[in-house]
C-alpha atoms as a PDB file:
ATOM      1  CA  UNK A   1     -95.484   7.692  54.326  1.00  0.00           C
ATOM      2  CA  UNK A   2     -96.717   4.014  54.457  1.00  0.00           C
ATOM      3  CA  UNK A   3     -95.562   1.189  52.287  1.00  0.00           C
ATOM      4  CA  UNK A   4     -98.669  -1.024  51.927  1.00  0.00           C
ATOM      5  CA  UNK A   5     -98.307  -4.786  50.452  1.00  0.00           C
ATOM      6  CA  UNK A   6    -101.974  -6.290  49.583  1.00  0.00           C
ATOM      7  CA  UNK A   7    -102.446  -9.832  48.552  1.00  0.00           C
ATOM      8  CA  UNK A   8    -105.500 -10.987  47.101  1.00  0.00           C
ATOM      9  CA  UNK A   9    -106.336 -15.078  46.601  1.00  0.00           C
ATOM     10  CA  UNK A  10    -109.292 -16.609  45.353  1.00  0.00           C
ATOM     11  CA  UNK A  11    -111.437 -17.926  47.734  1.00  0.00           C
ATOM     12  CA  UNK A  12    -110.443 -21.672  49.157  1.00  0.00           C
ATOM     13  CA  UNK A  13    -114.594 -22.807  47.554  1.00  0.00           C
ATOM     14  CA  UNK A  14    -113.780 -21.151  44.173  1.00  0.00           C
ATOM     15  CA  UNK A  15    -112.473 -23.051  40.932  1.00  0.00           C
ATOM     16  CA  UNK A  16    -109.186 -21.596  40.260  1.00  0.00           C
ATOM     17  CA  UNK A  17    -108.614 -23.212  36.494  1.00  0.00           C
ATOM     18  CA  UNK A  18    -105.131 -20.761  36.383  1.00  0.00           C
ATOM     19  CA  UNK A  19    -103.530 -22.801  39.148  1.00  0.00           C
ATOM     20  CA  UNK A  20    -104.528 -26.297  38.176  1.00  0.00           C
ATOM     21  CA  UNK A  21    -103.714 -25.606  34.498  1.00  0.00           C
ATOM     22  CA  UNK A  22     -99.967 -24.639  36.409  1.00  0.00           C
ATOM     23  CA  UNK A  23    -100.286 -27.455  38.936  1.00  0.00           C
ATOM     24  CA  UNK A  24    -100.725 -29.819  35.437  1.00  0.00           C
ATOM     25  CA  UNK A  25     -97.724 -27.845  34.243  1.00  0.00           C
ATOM     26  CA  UNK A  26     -95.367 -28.664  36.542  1.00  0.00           C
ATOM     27  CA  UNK A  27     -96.300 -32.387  36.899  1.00  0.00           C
ATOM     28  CA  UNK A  28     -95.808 -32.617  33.466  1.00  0.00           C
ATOM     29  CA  UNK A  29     -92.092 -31.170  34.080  1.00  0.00           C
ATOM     30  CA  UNK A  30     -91.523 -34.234  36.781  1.00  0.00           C
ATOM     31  CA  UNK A  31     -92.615 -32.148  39.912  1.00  0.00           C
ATOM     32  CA  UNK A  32     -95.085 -34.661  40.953  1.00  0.00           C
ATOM     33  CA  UNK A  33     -94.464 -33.269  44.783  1.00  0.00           C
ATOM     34  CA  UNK A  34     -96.612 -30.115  43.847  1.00  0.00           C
ATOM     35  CA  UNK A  35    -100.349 -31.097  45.460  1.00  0.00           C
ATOM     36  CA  UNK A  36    -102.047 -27.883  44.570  1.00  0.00           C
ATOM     37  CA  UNK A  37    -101.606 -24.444  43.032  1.00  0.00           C
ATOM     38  CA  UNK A  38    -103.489 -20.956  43.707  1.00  0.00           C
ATOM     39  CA  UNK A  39    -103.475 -18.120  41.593  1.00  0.00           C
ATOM     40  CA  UNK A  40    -103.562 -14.621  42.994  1.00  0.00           C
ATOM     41  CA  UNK A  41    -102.415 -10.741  42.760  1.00  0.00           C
ATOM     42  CA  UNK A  42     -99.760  -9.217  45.121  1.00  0.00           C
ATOM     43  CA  UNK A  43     -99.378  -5.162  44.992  1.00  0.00           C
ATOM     44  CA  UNK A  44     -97.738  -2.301  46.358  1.00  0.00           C
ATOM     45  CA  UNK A  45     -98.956   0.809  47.475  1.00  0.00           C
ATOM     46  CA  UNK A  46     -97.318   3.600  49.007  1.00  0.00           C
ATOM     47  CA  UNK A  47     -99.548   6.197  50.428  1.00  0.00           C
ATOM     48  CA  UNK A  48     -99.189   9.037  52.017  1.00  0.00           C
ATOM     49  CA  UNK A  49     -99.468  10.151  55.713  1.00  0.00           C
ATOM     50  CA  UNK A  50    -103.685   9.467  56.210  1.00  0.00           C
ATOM     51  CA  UNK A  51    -105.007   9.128  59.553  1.00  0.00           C
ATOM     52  CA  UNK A  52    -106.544   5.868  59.464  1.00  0.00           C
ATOM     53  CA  UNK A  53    -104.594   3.713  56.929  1.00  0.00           C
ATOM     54  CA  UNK A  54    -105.836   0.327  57.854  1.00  0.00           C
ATOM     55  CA  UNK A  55    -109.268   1.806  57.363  1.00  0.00           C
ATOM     56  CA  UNK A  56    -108.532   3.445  54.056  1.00  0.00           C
ATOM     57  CA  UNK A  57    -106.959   0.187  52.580  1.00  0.00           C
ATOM     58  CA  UNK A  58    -110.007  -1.886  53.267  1.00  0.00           C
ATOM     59  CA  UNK A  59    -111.865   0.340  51.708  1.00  0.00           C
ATOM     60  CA  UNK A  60    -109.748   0.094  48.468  1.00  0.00           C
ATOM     61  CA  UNK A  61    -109.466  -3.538  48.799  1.00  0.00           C
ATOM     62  CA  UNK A  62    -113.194  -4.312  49.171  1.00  0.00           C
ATOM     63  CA  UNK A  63    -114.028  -1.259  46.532  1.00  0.00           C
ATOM     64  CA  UNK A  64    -111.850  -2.080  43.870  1.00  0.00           C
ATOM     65  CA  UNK A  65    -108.855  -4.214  44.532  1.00  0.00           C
ATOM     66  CA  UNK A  66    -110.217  -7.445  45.439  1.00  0.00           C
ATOM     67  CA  UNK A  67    -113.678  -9.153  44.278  1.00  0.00           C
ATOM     68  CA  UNK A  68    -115.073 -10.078  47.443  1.00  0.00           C
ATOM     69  CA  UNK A  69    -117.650 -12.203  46.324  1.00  0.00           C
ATOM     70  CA  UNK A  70    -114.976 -14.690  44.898  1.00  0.00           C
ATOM     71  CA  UNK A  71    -111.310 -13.239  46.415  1.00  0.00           C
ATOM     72  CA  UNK A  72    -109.848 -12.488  50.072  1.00  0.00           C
ATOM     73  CA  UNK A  73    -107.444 -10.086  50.847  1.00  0.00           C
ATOM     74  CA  UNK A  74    -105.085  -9.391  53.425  1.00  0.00           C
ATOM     75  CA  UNK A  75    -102.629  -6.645  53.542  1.00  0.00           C
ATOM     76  CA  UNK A  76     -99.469  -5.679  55.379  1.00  0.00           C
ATOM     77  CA  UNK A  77     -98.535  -2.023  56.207  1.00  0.00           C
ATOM     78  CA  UNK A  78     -95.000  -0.793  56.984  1.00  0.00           C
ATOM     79  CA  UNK A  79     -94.381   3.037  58.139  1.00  0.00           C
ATOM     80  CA  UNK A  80     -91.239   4.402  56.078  1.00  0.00           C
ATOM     81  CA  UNK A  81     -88.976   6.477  57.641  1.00  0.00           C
ATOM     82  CA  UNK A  82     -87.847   9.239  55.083  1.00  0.00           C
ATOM     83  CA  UNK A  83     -83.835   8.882  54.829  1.00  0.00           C
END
């Protein structure tokens, strides 16, 4: 079984109006020390035992996790050991 941990950001040439609205936020709450925010989506999968897993998770990022047009991804993958 694999643990799988996919992160998915905007892309550094895209707006991202979530993370300055926050940015704006927190400045207004005297944390002037923030210079910039970015918004994105952090999941979990856990799969089970697939030949290929870094191969199959690209292929659900780029199909339907992520937006590649506008969002990268990256992902982790950890092998659990069954206790």
């Amino acid at each position: 079984m694999y643990k799988v941990k996919v992160y998915v950001t905007l892309r550094e040439s895209v707006l991202d109006p979530q993370g300055v609205a926050v940015k704006d936020a927190l400045h207004t709450m005297n944390y002037a020390e923030v210079a910039d925010v970015r918004i994105g989506k952090y999941l979990e999968l856990q799969l089970e035992d697939v030949a290929n897993v870094d191969e199959r998770v690209k292929e659900m990022c780029e199909k339907l996790l992520a937006n590649t047009v506008i969002e990268d991804y990256r992902f982790d993958v950890e092998e659990v050991v069954p206790s």
